[in-house]
PDB file of N, CA and C in Angstrom:
ATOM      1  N   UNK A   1       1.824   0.069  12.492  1.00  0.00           N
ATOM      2  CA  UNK A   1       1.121  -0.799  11.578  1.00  0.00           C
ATOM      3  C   UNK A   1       0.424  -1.929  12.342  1.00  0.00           C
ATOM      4  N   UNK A   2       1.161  -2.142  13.208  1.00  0.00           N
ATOM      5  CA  UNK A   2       0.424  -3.901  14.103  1.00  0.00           C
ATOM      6  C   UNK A   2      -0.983  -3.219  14.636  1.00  0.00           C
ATOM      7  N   UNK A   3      -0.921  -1.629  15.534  1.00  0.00           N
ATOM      8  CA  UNK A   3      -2.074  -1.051  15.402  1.00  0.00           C
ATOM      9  C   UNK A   3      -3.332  -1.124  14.746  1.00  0.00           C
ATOM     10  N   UNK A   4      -3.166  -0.703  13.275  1.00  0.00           N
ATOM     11  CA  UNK A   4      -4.095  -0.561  12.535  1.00  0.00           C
ATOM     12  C   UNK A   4      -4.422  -2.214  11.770  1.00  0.00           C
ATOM     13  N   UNK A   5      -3.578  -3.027  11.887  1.00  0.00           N
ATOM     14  CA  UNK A   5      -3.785  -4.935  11.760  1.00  0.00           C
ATOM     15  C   UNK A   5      -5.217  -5.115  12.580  1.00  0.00           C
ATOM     16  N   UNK A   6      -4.389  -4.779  14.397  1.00  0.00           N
ATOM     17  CA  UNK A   6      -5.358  -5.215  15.023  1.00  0.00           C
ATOM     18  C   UNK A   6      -6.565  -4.853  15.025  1.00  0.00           C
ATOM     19  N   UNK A   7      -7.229  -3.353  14.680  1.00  0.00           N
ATOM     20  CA  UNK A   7      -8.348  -2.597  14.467  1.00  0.00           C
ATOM     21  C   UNK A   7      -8.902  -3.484  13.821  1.00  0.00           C
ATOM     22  N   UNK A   8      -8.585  -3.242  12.682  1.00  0.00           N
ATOM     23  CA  UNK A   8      -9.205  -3.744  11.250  1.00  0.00           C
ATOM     24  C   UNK A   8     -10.033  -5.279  11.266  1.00  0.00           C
ATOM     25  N   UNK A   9      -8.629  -5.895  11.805  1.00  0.00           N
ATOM     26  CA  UNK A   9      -9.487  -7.414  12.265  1.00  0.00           C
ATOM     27  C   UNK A   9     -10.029  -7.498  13.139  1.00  0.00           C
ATOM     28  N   UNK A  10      -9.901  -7.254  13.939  1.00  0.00           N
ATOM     29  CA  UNK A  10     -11.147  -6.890  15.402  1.00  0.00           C
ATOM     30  C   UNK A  10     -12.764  -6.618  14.468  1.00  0.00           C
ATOM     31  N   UNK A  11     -12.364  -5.644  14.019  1.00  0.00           N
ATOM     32  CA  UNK A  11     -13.282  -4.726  13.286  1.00  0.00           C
ATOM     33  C   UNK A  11     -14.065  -5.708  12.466  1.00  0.00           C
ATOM     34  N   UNK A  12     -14.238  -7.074  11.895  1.00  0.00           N
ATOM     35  CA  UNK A  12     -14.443  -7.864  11.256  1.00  0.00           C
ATOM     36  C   UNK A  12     -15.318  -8.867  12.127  1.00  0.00           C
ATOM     37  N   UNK A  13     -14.950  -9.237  13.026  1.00  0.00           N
ATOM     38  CA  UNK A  13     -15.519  -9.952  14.413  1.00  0.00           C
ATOM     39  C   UNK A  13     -16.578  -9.293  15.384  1.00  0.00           C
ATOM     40  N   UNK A  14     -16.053  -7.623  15.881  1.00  0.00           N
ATOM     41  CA  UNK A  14     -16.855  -6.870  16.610  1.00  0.00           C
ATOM     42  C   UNK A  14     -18.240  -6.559  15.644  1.00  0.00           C
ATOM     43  N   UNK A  15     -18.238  -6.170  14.522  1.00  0.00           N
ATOM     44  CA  UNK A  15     -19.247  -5.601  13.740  1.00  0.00           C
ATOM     45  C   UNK A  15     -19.706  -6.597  12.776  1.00  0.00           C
ATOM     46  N   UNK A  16     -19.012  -7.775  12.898  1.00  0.00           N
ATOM     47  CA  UNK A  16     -19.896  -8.735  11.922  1.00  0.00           C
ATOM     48  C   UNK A  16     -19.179  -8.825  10.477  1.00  0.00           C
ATOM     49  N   UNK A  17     -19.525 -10.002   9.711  1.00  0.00           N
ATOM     50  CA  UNK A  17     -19.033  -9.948   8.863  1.00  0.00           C
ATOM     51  C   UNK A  17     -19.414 -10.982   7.877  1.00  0.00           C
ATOM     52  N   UNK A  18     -19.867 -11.331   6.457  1.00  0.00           N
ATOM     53  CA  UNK A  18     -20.225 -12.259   5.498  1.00  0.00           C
ATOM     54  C   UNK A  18     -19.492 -12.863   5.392  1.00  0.00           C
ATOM     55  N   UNK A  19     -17.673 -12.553   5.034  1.00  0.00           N
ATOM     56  CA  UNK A  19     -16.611 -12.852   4.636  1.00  0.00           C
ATOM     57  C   UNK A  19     -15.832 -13.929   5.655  1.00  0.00           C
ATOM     58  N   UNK A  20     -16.123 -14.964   4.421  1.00  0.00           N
ATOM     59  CA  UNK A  20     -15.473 -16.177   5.220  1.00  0.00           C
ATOM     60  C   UNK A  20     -14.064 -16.258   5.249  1.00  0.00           C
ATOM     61  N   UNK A  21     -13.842 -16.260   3.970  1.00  0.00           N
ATOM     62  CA  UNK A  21     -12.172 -16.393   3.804  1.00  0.00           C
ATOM     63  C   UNK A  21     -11.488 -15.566   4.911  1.00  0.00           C
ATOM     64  N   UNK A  22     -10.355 -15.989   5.625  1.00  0.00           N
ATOM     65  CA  UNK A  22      -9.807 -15.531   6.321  1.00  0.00           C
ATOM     66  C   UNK A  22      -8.009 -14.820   5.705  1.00  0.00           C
ATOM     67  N   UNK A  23      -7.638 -15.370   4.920  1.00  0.00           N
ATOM     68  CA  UNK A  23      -6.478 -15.263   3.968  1.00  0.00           C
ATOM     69  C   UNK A  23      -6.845 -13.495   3.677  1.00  0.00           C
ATOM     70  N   UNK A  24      -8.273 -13.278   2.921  1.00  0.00           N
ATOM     71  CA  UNK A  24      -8.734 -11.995   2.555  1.00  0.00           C
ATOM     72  C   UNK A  24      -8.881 -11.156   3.828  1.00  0.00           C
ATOM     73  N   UNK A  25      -9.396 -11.239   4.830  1.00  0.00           N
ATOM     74  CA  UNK A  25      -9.377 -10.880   5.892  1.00  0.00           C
ATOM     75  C   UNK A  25      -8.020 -10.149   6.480  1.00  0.00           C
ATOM     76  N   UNK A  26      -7.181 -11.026   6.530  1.00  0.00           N
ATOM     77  CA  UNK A  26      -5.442 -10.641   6.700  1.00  0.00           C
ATOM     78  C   UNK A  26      -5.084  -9.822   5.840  1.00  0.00           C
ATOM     79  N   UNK A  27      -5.836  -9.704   4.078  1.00  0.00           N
ATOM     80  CA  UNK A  27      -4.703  -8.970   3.454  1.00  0.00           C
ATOM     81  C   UNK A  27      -5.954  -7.787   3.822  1.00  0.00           C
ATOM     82  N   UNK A  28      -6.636  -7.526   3.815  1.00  0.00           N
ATOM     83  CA  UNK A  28      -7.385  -6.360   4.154  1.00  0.00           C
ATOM     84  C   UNK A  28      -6.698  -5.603   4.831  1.00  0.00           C
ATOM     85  N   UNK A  29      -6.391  -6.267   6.523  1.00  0.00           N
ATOM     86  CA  UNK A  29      -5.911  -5.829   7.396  1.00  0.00           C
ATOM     87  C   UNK A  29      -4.655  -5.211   7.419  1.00  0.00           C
ATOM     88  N   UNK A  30      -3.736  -6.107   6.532  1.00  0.00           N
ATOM     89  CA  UNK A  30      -2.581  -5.416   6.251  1.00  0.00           C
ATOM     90  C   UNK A  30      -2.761  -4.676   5.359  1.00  0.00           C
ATOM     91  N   UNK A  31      -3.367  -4.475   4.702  1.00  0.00           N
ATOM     92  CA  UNK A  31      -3.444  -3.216   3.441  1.00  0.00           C
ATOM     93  C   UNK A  31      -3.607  -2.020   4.359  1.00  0.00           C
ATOM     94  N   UNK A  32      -4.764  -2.121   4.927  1.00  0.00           N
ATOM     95  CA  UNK A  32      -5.003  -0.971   5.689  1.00  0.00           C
ATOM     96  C   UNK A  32      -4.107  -0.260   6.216  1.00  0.00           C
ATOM     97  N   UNK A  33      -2.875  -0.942   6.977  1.00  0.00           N
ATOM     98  CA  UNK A  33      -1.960  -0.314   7.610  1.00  0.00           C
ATOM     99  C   UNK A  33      -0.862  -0.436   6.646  1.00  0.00           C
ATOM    100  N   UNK A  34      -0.337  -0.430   5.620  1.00  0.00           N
ATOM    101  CA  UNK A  34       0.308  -0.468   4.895  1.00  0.00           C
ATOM    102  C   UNK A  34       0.145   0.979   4.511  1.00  0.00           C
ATOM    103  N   UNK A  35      -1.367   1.748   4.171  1.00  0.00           N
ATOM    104  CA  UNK A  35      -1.658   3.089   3.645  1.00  0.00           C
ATOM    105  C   UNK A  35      -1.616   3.443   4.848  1.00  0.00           C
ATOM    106  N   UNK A  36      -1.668   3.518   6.061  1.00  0.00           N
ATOM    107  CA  UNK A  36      -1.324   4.500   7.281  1.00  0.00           C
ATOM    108  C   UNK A  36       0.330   5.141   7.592  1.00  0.00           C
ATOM    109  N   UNK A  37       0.839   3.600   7.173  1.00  0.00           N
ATOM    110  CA  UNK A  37       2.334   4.327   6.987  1.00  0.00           C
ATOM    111  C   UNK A  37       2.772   4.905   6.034  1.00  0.00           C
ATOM    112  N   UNK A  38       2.243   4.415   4.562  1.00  0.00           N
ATOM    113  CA  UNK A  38       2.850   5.248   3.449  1.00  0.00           C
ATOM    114  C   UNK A  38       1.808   6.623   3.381  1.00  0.00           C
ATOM    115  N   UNK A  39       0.899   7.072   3.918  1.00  0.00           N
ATOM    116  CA  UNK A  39       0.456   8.111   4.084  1.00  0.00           C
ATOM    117  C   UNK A  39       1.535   9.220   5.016  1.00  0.00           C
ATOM    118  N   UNK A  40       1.533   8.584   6.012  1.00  0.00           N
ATOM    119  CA  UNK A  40       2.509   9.285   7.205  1.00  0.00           C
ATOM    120  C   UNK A  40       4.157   9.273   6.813  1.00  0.00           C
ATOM    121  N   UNK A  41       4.284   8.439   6.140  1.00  0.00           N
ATOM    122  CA  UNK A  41       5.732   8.501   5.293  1.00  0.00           C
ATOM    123  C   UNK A  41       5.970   9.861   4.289  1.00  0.00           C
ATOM    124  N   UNK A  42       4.671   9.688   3.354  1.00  0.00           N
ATOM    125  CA  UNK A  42       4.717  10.814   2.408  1.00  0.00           C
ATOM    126  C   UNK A  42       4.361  12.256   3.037  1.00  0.00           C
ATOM    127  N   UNK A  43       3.539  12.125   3.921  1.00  0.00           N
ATOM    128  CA  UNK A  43       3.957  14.051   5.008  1.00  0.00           C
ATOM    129  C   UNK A  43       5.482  13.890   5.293  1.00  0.00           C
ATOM    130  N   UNK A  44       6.024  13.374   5.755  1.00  0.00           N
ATOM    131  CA  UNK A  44       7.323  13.523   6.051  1.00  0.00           C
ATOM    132  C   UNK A  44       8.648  13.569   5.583  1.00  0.00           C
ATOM    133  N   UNK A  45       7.964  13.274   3.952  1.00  0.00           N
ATOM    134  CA  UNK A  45       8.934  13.303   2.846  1.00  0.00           C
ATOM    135  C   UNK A  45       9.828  12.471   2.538  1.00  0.00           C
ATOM    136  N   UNK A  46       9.559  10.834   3.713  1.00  0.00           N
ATOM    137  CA  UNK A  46      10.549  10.082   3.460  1.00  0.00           C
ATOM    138  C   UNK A  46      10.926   9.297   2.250  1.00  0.00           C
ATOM    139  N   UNK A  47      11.994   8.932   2.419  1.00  0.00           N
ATOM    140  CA  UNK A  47      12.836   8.337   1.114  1.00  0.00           C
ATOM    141  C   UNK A  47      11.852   6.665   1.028  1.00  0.00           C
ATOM    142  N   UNK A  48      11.707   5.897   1.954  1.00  0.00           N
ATOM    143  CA  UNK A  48      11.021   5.290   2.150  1.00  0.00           C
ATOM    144  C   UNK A  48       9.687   5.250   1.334  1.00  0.00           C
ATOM    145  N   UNK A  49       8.965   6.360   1.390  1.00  0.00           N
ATOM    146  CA  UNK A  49       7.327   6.042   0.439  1.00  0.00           C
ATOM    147  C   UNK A  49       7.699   5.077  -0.410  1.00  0.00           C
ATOM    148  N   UNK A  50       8.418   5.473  -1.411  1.00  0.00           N
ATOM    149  CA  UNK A  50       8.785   4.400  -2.497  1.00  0.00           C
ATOM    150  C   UNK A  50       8.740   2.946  -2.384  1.00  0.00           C
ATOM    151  N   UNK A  51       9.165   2.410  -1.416  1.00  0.00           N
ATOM    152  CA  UNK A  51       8.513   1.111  -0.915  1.00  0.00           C
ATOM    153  C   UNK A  51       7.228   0.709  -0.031  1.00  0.00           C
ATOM    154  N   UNK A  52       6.710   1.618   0.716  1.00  0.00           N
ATOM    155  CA  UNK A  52       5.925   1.947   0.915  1.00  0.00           C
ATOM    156  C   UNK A  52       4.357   1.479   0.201  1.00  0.00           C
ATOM    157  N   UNK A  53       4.499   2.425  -0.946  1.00  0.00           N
ATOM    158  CA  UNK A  53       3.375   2.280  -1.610  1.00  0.00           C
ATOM    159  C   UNK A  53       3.811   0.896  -2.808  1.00  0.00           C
ATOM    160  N   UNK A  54       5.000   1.064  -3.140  1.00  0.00           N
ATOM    161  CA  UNK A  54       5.136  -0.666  -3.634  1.00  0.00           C
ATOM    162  C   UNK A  54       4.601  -1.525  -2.927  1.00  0.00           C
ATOM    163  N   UNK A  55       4.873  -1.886  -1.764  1.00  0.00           N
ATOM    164  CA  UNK A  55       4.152  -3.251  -1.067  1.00  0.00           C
ATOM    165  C   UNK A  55       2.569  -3.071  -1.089  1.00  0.00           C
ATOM    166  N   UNK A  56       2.209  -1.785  -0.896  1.00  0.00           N
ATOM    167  CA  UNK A  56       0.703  -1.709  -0.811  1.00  0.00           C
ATOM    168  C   UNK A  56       0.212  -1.833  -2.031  1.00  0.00           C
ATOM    169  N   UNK A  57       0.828  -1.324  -3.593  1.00  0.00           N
ATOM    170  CA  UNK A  57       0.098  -1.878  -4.794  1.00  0.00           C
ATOM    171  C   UNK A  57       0.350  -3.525  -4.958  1.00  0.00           C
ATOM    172  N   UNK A  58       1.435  -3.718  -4.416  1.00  0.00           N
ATOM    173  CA  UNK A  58       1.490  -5.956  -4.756  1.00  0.00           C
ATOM    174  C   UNK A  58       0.338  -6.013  -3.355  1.00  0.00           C
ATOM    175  N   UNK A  59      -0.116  -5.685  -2.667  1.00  0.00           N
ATOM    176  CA  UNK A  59      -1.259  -6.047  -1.603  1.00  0.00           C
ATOM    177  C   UNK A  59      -2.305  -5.881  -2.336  1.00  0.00           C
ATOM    178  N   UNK A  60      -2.638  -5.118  -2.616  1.00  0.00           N
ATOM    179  CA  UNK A  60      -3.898  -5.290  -2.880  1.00  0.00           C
ATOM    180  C   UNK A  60      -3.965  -5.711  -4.653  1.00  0.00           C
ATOM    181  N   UNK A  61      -2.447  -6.026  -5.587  1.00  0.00           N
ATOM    182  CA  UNK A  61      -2.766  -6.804  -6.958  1.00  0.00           C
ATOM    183  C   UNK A  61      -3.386  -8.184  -5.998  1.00  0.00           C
ATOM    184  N   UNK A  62      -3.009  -8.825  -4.632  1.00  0.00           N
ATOM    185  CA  UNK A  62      -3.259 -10.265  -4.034  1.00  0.00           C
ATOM    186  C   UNK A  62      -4.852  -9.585  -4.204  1.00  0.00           C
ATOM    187  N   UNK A  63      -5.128  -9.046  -3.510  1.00  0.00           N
ATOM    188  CA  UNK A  63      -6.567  -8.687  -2.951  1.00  0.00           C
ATOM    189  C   UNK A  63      -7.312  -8.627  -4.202  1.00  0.00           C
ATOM    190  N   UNK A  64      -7.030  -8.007  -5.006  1.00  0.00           N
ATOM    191  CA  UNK A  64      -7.775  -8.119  -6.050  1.00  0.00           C
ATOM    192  C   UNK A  64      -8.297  -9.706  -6.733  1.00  0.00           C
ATOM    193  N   UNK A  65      -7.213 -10.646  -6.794  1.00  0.00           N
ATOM    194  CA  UNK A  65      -6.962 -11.560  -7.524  1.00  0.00           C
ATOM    195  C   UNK A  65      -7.633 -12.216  -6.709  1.00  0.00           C
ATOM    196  N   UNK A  66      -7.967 -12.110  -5.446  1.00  0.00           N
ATOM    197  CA  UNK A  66      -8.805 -12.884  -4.268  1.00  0.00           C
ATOM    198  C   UNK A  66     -10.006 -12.771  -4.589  1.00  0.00           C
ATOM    199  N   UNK A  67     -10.392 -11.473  -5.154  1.00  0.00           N
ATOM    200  CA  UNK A  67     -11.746 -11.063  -5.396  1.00  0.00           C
ATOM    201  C   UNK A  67     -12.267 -11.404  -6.935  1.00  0.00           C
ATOM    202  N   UNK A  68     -11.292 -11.242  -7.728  1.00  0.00           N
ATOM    203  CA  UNK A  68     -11.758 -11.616  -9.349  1.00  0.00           C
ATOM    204  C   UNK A  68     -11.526 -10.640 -10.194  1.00  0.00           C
ATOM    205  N   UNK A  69     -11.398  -9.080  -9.704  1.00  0.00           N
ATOM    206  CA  UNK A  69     -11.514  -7.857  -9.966  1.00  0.00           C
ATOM    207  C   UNK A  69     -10.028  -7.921 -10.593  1.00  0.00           C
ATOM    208  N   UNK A  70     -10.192  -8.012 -12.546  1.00  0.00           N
ATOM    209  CA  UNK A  70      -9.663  -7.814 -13.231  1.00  0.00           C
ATOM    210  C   UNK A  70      -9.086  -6.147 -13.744  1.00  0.00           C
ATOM    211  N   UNK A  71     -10.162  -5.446 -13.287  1.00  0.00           N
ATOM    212  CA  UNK A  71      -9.915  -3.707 -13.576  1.00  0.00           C
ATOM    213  C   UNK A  71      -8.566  -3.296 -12.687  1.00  0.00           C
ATOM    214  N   UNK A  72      -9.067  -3.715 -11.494  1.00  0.00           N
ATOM    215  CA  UNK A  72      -8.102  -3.241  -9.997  1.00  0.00           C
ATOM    216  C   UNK A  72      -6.938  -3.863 -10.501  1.00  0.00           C
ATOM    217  N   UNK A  73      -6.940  -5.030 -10.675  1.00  0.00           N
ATOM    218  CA  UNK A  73      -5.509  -5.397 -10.897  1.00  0.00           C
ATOM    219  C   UNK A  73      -4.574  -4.661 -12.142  1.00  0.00           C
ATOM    220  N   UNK A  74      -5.286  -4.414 -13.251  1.00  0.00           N
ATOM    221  CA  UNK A  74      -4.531  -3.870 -14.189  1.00  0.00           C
ATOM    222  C   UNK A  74      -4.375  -2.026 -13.627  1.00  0.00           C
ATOM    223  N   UNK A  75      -5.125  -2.065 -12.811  1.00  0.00           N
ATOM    224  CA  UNK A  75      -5.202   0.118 -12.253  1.00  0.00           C
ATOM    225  C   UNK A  75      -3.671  -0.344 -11.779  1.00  0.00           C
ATOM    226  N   UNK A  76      -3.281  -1.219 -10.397  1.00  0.00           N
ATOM    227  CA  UNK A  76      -2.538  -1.255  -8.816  1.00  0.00           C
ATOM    228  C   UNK A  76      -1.221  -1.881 -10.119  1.00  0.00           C
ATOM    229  N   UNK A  77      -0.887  -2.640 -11.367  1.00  0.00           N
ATOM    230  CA  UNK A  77       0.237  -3.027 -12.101  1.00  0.00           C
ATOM    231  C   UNK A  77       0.659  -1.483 -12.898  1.00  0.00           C
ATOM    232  N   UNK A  78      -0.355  -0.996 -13.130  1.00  0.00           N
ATOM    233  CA  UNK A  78      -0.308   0.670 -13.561  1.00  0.00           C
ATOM    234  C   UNK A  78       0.322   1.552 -12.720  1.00  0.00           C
ATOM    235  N   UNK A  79       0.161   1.011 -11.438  1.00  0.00           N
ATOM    236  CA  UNK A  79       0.838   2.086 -10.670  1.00  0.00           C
ATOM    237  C   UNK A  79       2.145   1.855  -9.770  1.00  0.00           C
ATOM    238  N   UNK A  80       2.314   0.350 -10.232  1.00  0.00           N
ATOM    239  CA  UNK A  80       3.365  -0.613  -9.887  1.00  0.00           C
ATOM    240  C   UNK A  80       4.432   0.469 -10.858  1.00  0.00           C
ATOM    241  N   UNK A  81       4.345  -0.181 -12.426  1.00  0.00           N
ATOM    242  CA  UNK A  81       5.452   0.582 -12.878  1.00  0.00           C
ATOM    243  C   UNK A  81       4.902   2.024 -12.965  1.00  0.00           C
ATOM    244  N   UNK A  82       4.186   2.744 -12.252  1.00  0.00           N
ATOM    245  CA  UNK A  82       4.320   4.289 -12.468  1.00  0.00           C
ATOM    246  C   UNK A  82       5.291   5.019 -11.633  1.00  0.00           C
ATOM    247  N   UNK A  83       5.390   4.056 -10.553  1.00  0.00           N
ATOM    248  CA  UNK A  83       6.247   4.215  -9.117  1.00  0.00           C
ATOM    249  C   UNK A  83       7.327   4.110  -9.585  1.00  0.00           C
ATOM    250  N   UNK A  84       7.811   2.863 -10.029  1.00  0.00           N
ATOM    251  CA  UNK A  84       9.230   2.530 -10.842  1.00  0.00           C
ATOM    252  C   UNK A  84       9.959   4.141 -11.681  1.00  0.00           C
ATOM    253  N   UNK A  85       8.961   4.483 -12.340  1.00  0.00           N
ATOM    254  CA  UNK A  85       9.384   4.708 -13.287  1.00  0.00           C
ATOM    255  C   UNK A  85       9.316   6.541 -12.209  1.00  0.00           C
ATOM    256  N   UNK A  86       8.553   7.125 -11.419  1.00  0.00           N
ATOM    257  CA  UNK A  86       8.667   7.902 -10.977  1.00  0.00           C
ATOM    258  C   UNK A  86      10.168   7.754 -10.069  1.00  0.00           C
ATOM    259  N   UNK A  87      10.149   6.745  -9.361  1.00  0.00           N
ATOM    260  CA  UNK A  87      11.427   6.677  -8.428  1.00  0.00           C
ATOM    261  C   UNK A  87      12.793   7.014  -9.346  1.00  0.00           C
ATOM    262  N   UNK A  88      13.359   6.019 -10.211  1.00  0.00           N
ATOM    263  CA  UNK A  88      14.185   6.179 -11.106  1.00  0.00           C
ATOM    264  C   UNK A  88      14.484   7.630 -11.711  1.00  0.00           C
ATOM    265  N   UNK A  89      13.312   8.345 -12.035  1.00  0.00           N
ATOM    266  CA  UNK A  89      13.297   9.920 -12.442  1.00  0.00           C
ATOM    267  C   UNK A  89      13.768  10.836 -11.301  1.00  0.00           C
ATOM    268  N   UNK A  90      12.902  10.173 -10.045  1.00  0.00           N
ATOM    269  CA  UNK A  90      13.389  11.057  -8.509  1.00  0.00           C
ATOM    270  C   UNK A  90      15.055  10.870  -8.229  1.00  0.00           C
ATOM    271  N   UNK A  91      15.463   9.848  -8.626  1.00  0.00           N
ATOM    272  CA  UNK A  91      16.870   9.871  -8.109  1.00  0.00           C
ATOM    273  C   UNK A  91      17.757   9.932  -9.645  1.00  0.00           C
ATOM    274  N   UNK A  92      17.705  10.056 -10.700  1.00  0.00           N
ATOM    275  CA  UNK A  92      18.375  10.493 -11.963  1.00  0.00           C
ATOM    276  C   UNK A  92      18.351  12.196 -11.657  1.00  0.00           C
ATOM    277  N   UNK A  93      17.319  12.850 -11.660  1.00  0.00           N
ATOM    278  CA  UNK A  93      17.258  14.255 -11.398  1.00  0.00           C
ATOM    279  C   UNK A  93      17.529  14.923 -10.312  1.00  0.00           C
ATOM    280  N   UNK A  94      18.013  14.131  -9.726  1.00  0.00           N
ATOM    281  CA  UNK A  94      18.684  14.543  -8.395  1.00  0.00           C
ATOM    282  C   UNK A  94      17.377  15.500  -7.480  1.00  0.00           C
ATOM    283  N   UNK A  95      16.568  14.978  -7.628  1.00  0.00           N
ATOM    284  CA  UNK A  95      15.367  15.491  -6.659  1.00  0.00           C
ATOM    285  C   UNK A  95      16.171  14.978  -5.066  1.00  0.00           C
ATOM    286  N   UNK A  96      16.370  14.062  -4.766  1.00  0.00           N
ATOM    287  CA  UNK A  96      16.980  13.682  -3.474  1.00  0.00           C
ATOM    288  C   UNK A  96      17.626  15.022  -3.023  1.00  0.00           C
ATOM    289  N   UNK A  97      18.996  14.756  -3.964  1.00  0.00           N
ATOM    290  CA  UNK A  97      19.927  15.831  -2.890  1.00  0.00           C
ATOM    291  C   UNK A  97      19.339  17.512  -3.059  1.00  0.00           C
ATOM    292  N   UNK A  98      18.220  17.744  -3.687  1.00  0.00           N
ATOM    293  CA  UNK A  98      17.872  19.344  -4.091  1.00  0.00           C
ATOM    294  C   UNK A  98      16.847  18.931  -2.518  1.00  0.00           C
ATOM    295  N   UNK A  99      16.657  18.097  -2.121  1.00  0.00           N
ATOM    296  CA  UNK A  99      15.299  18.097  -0.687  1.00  0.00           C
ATOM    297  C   UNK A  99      16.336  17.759   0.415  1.00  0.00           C
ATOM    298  N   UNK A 100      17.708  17.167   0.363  1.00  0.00           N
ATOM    299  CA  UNK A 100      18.273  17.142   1.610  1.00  0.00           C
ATOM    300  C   UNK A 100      19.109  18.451   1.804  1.00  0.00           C
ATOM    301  N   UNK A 101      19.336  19.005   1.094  1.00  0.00           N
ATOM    302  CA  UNK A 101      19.846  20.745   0.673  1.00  0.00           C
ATOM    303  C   UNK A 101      18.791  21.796   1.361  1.00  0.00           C
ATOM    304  N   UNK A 102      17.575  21.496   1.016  1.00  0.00           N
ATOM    305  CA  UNK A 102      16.775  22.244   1.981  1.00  0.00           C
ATOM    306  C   UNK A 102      16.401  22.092   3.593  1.00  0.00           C
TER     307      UNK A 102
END
C-alpha cells in the first residue's frame, strides 16, 4: 500500500495538477491503495476483504464529502451496510468453514 501512496502522490506533482487541497490529495492516494489491497485480498479469498473494502467505502464517503458529491456518498453508505449485511450472512451460513474445508 505505501507503494501505491507514493505513486499516486508523486503522480500529482510529476504530471501536474489544479488541485490545491492537499487533505484531498492524501485521501486520493490512500484510496487508491486501499483498492490494490482489497482487490488482491479478494483473489485470494481472504477473510480480511471485509475490512478491506470497509475502510475503502468510509474513504472515499471523506472524499466525496470533500468534493460535495451527494450521489457518491449515498452509493459508498449503500455499500457500507451491503458489506455488513453480506459479512454477517457469510459467517451465519457458515460460508467460512465450507471454504476452509476446501
Amino acid at each position: 500500500m505505501l507503494v501505491t501512496y507514493t505513486l499516486v502522490f508523486l503522480g500529482f506533482y510529476w504530471f501536474g495538477t489544479t488541485i490545491k487541497n492537499q487533505f484531498f490529495k492524501h485521501t486520493v492516494a490512500i484510496i487508491f491503495g486501499i483498492s490494490l489491497v482489497g482487490n488482491i485480498s479478494t483473489a485470494f479469498k481472504y477473510e480480511q476483504t471485509f475490512l478491506t473494502w470497509s475502510f475503502y467505502n468510509l474513504a472515499q464517503i471523506i472524499k466525496n464529502v470533500i468534493q460535495g458529491n451527494v450521489a457518491n456518498i449515498v452509493k459508498y453508505v449503500f455499500y457500507i451496510i451491503n458489506s455488513i449485511l453480506t459479512f454477517f450472512d457469510w459467517r451465519i451460513n457458515g460460508d467460512v468453514k465450507k471454504t476452509k474445508e476446501e
